[in-house]
N, C-alpha and C. Protein backbone atom coordinates (compact mmCIF):
# COMPACT_ATOMS: atom_id res chain seq x y z
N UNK A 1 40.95 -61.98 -109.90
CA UNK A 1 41.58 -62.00 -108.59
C UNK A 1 41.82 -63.44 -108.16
N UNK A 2 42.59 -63.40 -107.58
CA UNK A 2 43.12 -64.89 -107.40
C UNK A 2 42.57 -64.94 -105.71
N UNK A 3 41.61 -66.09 -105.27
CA UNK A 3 41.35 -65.93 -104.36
C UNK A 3 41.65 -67.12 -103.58
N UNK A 4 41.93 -67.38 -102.22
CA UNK A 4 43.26 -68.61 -101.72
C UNK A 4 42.37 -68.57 -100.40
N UNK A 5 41.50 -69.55 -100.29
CA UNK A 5 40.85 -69.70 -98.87
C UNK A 5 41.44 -71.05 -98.29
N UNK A 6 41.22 -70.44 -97.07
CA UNK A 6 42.34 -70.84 -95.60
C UNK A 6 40.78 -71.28 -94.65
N UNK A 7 41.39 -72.75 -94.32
CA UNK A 7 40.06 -72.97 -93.03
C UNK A 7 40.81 -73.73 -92.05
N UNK A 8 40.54 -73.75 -91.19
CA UNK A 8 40.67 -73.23 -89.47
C UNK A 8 40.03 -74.96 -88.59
N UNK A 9 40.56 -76.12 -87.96
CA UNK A 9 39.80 -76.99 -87.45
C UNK A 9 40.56 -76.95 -85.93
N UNK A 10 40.02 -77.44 -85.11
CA UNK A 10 40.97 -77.94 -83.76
C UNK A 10 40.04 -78.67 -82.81
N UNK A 11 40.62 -79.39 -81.43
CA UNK A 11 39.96 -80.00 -80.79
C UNK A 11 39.30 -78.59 -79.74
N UNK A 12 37.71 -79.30 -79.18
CA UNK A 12 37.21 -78.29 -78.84
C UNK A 12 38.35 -77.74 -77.06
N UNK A 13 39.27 -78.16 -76.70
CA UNK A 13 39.64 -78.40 -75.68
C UNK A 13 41.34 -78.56 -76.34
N UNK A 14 42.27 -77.52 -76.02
CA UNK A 14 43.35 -77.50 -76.33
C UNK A 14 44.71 -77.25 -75.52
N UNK A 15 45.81 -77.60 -75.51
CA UNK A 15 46.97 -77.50 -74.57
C UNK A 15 47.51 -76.65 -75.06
N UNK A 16 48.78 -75.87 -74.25
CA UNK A 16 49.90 -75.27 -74.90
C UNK A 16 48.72 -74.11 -75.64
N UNK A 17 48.07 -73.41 -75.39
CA UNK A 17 47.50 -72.23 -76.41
C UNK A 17 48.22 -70.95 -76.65
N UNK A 18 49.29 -70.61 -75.76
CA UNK A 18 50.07 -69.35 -75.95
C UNK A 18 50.75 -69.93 -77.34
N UNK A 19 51.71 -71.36 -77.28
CA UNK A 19 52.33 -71.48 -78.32
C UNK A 19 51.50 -71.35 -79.54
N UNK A 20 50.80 -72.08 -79.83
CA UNK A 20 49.84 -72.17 -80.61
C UNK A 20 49.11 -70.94 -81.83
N UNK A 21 48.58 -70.29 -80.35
CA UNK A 21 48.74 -68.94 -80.56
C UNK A 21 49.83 -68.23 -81.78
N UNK A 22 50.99 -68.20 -81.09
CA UNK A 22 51.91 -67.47 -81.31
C UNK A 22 52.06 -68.58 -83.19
N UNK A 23 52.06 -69.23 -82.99
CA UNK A 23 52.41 -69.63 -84.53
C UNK A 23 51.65 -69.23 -85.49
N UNK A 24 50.23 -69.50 -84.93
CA UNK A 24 49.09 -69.10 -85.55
C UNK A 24 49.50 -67.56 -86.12
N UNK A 25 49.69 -66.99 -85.05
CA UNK A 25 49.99 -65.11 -85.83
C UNK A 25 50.90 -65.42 -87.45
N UNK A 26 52.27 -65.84 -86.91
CA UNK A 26 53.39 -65.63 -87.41
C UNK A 26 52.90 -66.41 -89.39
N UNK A 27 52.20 -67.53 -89.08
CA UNK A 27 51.20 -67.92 -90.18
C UNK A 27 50.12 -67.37 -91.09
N UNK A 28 49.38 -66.55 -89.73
CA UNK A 28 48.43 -65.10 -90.48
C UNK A 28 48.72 -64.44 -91.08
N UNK A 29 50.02 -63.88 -90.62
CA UNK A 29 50.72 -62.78 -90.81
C UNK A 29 51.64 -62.78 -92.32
N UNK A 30 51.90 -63.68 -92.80
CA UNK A 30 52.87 -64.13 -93.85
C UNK A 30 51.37 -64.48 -95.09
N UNK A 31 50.35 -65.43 -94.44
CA UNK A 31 49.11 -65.51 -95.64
C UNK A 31 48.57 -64.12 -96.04
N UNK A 32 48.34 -63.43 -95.16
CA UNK A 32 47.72 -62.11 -95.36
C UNK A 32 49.04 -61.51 -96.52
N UNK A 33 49.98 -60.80 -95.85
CA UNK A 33 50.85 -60.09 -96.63
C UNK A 33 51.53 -60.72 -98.14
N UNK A 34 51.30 -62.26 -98.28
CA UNK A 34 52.30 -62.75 -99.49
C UNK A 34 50.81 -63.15 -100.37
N UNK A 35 49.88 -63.19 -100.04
CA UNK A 35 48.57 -63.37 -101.15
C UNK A 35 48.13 -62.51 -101.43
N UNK A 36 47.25 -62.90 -102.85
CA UNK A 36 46.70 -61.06 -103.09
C UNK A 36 45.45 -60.93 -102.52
N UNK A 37 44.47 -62.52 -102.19
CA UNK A 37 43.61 -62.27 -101.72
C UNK A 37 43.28 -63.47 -100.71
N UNK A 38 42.85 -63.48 -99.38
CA UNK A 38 42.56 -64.85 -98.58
C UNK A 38 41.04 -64.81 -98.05
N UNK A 39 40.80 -65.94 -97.92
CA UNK A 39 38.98 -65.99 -97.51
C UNK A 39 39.37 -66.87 -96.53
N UNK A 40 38.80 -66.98 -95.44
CA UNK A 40 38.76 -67.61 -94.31
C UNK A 40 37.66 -67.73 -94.05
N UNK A 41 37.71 -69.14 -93.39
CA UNK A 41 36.10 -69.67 -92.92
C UNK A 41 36.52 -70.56 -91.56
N UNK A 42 35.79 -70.35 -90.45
CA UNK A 42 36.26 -71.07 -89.85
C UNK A 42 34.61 -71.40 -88.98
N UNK A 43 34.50 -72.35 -87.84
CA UNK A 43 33.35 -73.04 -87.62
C UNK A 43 33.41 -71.97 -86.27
N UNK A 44 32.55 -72.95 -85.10
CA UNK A 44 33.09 -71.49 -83.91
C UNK A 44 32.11 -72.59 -82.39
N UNK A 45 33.41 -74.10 -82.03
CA UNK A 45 32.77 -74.91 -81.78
C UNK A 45 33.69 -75.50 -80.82
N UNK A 46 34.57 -74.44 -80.41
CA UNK A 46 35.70 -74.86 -79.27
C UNK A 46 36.98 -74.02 -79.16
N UNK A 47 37.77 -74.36 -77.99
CA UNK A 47 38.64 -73.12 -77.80
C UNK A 47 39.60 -73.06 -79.15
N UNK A 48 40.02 -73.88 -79.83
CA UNK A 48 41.08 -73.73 -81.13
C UNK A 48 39.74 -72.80 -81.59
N UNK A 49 39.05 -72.55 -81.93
CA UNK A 49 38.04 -71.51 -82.84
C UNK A 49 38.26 -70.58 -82.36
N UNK A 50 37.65 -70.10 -81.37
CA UNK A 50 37.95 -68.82 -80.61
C UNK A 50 39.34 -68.30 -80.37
N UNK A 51 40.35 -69.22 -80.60
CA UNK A 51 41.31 -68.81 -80.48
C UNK A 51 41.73 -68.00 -81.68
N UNK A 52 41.58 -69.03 -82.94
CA UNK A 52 41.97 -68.54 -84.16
C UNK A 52 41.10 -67.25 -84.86
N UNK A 53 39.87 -67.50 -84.65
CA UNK A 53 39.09 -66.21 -84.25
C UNK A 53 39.85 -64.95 -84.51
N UNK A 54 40.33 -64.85 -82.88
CA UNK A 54 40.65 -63.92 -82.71
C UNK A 54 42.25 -63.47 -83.03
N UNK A 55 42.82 -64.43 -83.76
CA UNK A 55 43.99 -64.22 -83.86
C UNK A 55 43.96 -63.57 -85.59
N UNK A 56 42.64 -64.04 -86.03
CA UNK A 56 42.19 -63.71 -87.55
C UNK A 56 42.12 -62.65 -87.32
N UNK A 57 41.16 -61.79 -86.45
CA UNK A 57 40.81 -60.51 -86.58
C UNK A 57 41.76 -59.55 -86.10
N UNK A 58 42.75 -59.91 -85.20
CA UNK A 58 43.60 -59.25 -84.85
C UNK A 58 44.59 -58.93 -86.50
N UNK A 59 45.02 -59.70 -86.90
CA UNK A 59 46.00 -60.22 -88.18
C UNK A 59 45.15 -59.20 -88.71
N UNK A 60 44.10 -58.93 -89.38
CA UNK A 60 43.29 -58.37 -90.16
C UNK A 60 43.22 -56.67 -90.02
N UNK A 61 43.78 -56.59 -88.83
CA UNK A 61 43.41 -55.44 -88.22
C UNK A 61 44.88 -54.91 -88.64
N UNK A 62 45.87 -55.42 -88.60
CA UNK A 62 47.32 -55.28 -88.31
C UNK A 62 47.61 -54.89 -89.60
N UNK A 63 47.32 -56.19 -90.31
CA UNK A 63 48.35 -56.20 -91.97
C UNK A 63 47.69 -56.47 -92.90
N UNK A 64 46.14 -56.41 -93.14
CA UNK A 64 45.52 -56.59 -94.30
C UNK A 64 45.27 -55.32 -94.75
N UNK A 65 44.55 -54.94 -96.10
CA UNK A 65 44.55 -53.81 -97.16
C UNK A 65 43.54 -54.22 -98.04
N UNK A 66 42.35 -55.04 -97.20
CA UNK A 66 41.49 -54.65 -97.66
C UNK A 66 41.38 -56.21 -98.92
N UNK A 67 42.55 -57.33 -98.37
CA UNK A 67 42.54 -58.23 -99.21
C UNK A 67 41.92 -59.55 -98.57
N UNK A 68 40.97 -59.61 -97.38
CA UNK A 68 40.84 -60.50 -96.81
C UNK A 68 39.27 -60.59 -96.41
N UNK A 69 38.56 -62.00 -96.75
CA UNK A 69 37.09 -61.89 -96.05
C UNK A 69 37.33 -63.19 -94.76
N UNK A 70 36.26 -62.77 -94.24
CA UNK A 70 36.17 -63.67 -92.46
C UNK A 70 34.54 -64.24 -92.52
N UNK A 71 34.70 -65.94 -92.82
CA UNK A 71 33.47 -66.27 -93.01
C UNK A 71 33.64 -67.19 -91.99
N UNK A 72 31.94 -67.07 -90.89
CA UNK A 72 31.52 -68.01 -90.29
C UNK A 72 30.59 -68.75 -90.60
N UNK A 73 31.22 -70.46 -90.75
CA UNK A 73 30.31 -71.41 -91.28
C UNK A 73 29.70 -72.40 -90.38
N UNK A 74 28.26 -71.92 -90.57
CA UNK A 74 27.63 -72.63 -89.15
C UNK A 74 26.51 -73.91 -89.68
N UNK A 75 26.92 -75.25 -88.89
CA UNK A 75 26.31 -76.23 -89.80
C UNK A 75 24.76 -76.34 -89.98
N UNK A 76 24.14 -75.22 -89.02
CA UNK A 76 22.40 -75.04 -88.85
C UNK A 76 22.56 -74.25 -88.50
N UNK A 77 21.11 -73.42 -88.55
CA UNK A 77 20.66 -72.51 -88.09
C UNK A 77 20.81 -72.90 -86.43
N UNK A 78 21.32 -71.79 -85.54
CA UNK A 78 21.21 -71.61 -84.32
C UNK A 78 20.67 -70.51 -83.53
N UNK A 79 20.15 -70.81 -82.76
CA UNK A 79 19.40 -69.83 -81.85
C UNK A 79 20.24 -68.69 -81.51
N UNK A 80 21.56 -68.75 -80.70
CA UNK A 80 22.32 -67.64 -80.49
C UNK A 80 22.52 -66.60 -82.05
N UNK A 81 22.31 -67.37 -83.10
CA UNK A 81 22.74 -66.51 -84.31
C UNK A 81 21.21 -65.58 -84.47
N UNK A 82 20.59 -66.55 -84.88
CA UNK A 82 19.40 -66.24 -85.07
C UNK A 82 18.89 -64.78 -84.36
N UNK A 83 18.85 -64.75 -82.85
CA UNK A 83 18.82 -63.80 -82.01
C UNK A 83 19.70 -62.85 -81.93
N UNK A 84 21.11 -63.50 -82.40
CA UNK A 84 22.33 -62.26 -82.25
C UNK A 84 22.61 -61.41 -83.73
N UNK A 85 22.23 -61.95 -84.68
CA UNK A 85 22.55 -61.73 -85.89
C UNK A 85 23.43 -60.50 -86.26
N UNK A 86 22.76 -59.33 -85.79
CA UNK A 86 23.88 -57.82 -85.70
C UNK A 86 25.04 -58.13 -85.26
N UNK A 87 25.05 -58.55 -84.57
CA UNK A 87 26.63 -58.55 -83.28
C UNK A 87 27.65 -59.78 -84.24
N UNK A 88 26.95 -60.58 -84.59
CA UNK A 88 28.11 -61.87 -85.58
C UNK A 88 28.41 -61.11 -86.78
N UNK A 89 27.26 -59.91 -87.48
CA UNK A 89 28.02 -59.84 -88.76
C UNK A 89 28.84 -58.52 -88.09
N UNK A 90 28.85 -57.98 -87.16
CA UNK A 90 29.69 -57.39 -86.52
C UNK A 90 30.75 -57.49 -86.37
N UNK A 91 31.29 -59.00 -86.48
CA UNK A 91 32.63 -59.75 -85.93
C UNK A 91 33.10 -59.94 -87.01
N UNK A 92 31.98 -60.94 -88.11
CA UNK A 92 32.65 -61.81 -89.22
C UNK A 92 31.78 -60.64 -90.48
N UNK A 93 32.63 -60.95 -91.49
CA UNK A 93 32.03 -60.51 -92.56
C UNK A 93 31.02 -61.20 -92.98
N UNK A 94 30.52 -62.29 -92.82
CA UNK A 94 29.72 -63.22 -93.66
C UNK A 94 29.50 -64.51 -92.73
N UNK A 95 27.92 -64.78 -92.15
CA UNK A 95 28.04 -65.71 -91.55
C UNK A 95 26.65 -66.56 -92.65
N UNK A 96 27.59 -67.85 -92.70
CA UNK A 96 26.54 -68.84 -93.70
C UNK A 96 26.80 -70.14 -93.35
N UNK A 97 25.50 -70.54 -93.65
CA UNK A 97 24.70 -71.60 -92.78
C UNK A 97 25.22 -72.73 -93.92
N UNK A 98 25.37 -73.59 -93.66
CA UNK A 98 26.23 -74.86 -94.85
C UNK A 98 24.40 -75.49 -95.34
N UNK A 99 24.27 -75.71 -96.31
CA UNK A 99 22.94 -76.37 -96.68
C UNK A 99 22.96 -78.05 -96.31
N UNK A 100 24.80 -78.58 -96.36
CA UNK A 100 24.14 -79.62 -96.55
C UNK A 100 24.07 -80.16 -95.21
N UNK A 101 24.34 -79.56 -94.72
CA UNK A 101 24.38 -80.15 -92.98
C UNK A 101 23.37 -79.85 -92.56
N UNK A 102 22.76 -78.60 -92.68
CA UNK A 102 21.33 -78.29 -92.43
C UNK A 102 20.04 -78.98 -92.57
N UNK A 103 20.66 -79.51 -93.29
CA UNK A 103 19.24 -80.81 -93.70
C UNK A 103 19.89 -82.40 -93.07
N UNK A 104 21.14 -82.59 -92.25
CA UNK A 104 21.40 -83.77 -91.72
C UNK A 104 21.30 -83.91 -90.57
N UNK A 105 21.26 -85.25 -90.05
CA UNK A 105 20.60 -85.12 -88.39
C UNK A 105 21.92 -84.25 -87.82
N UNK A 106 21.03 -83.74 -86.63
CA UNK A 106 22.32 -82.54 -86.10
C UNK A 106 23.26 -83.61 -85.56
N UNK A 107 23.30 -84.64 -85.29
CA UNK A 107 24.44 -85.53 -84.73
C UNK A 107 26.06 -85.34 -85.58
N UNK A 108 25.27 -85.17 -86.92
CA UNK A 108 26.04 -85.34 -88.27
C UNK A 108 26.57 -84.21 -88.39
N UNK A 109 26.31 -83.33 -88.50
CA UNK A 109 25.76 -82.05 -89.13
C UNK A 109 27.18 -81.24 -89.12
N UNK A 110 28.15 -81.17 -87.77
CA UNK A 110 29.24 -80.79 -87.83
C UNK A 110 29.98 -81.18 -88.56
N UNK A 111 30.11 -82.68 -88.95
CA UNK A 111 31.13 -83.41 -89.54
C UNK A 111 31.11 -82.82 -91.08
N UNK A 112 30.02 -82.83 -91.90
CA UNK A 112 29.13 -82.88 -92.53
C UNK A 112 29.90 -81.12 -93.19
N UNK A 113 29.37 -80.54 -92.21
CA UNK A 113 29.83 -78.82 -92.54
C UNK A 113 31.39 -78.90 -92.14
N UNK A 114 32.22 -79.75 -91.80
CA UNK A 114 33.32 -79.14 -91.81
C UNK A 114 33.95 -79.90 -93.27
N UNK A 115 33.45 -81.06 -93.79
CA UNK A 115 33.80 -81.57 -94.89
C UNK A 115 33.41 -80.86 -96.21
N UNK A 116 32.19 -80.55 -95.82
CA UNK A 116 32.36 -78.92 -96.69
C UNK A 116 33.21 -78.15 -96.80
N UNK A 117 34.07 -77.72 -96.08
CA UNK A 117 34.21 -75.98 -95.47
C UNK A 117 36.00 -76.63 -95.92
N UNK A 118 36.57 -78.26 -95.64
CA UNK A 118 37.69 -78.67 -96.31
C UNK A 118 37.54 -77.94 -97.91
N UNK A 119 36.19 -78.91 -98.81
CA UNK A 119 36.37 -78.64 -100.23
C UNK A 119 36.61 -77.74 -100.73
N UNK A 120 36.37 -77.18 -99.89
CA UNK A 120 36.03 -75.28 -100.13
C UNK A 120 38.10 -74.77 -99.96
N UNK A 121 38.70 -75.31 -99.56
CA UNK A 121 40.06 -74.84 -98.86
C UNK A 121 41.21 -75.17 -99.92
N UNK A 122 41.84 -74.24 -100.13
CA UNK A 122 43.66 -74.50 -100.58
C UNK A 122 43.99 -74.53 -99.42
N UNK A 123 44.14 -74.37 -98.32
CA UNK A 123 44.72 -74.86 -97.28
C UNK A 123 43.94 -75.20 -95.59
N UNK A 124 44.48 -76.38 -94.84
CA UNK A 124 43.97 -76.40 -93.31
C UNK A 124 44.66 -76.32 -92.65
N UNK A 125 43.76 -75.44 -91.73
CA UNK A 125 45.24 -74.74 -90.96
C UNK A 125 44.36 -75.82 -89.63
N UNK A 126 45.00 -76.63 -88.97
CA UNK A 126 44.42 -77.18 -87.60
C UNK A 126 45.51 -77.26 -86.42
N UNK A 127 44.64 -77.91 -85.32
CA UNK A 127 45.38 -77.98 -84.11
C UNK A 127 45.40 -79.53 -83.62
N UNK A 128 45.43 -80.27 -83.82
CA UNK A 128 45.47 -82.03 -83.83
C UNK A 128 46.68 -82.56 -82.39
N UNK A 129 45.97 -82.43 -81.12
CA UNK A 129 46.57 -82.87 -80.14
C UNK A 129 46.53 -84.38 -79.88
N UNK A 130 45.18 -84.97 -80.35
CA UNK A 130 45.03 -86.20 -79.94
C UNK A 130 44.42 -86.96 -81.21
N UNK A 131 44.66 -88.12 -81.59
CA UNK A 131 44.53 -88.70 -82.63
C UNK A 131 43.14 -89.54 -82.48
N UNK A 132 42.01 -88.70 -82.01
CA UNK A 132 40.56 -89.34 -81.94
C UNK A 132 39.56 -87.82 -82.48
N UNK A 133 38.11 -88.17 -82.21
CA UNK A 133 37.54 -87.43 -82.15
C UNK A 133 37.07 -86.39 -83.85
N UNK A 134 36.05 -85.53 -84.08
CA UNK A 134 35.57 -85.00 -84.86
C UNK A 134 36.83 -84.11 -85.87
N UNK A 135 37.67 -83.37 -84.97
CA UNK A 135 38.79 -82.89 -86.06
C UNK A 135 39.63 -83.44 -86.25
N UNK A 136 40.17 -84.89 -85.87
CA UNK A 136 41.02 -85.73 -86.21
C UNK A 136 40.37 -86.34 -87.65
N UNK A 137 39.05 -86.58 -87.82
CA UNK A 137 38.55 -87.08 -88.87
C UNK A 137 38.27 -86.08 -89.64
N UNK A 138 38.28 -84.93 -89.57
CA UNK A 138 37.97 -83.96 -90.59
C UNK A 138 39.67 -83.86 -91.19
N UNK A 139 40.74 -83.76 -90.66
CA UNK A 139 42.23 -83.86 -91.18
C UNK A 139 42.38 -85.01 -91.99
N UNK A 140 41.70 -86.42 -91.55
CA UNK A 140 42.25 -87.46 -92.37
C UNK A 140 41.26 -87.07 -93.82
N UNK A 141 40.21 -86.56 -93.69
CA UNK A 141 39.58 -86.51 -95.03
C UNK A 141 40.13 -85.50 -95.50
N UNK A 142 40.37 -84.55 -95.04
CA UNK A 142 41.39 -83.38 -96.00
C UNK A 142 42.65 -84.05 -96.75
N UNK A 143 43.29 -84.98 -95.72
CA UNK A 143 44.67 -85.73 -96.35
C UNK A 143 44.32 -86.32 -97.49
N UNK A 144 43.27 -87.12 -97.34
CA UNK A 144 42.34 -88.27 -98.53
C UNK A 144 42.31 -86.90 -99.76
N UNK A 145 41.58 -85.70 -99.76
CA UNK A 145 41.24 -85.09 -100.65
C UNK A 145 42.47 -84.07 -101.18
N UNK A 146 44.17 -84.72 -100.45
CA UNK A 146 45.24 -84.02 -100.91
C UNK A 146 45.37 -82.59 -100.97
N UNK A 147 44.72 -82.06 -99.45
CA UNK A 147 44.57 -80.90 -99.33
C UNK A 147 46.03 -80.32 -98.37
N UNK A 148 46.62 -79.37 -99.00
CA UNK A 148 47.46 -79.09 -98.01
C UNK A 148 47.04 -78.85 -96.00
N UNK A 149 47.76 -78.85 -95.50
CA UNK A 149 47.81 -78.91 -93.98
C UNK A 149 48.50 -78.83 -93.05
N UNK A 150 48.39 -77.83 -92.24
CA UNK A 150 49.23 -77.12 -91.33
C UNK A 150 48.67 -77.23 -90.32
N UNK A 151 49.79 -78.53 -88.69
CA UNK A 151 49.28 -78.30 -87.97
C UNK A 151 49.98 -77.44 -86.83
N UNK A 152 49.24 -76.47 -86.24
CA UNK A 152 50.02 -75.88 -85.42
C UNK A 152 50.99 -76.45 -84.13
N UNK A 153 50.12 -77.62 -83.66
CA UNK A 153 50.66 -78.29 -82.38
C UNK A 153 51.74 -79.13 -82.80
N UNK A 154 52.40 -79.52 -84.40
CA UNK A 154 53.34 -80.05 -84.73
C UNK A 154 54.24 -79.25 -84.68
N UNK A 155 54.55 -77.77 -85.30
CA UNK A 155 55.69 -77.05 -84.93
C UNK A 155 55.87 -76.88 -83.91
N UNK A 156 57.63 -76.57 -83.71
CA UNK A 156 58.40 -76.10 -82.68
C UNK A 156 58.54 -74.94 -82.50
């Protein structure tokens, strides 16, 4: 099986989200139906997450056949998981804890698990409004590692 994982970055704080949104589907919607199989992983650490989230599970609900997994990659163990555990694998198919961030100071630890969660990707799908901050540097290291990249807030 040919398997084509798709990961998910954005600022925790985003503009324009209907558009966004709306591309995001029209993007789901075409990965799901033209691959034979997609893995998604995405973090869950600001509104671009929750957004895409839910635009995953919707997509999933719509036009997949059974060719798609939904992984949440969390850079430590967290208390809300820890305590919620039913209700997340409820949502996501698979929620896993990144090792190597787990063992780095939590300051790090995001950066750390999303540079993971790149290696791991044939493609990034992000939302890059402002050219600072934690997912601006997770895009330039994807670029460095010649990873394809799709940002939503660049289309029209």
């Amino acid at each position: 099986m040919n398997i084509y994982t798709v990961s998910f970055f954005g600022h925790r704080c985003i503009e324009c989200g209907t558009g966004i949104e709306n591309r995001l589907d029209t993007l789901l919607h075409d990965l799901i139906t033209q691959r034979e199989y997609i893995d998604f992983l995405i973090g869950q650490d600001g509104d671009f997450d929750l957004l895409a989230s839910s635009a995953i599970k919707r997509a999933i609900r719509n036009y997949a056949y059974g060719n798609t997994h939904f992984t949440l990659v969390l850079p430590y163990m967290r208390a809300d998981y820890r305590d919620n555990k039913k209700s997340y694998l409820e949502y996501y198919d698979e929620v896993e804890i990144c090792t190597e961030s787990a063992e780095t100071h939590p300051k790090s630890a995001i950066q750390v698990r999303n540079r993971n969660i790149v290696d791991q990707s044939d493609l990034v799908v992000c939302c890059i409004q402002h050219k600072n901050g934690g997912t601006y540097k997770t895009i330039q290291y994807a670029r460095k590692q010649d990873k394809k990249i799709v940002n939503l807030a660049d289309e029209n």
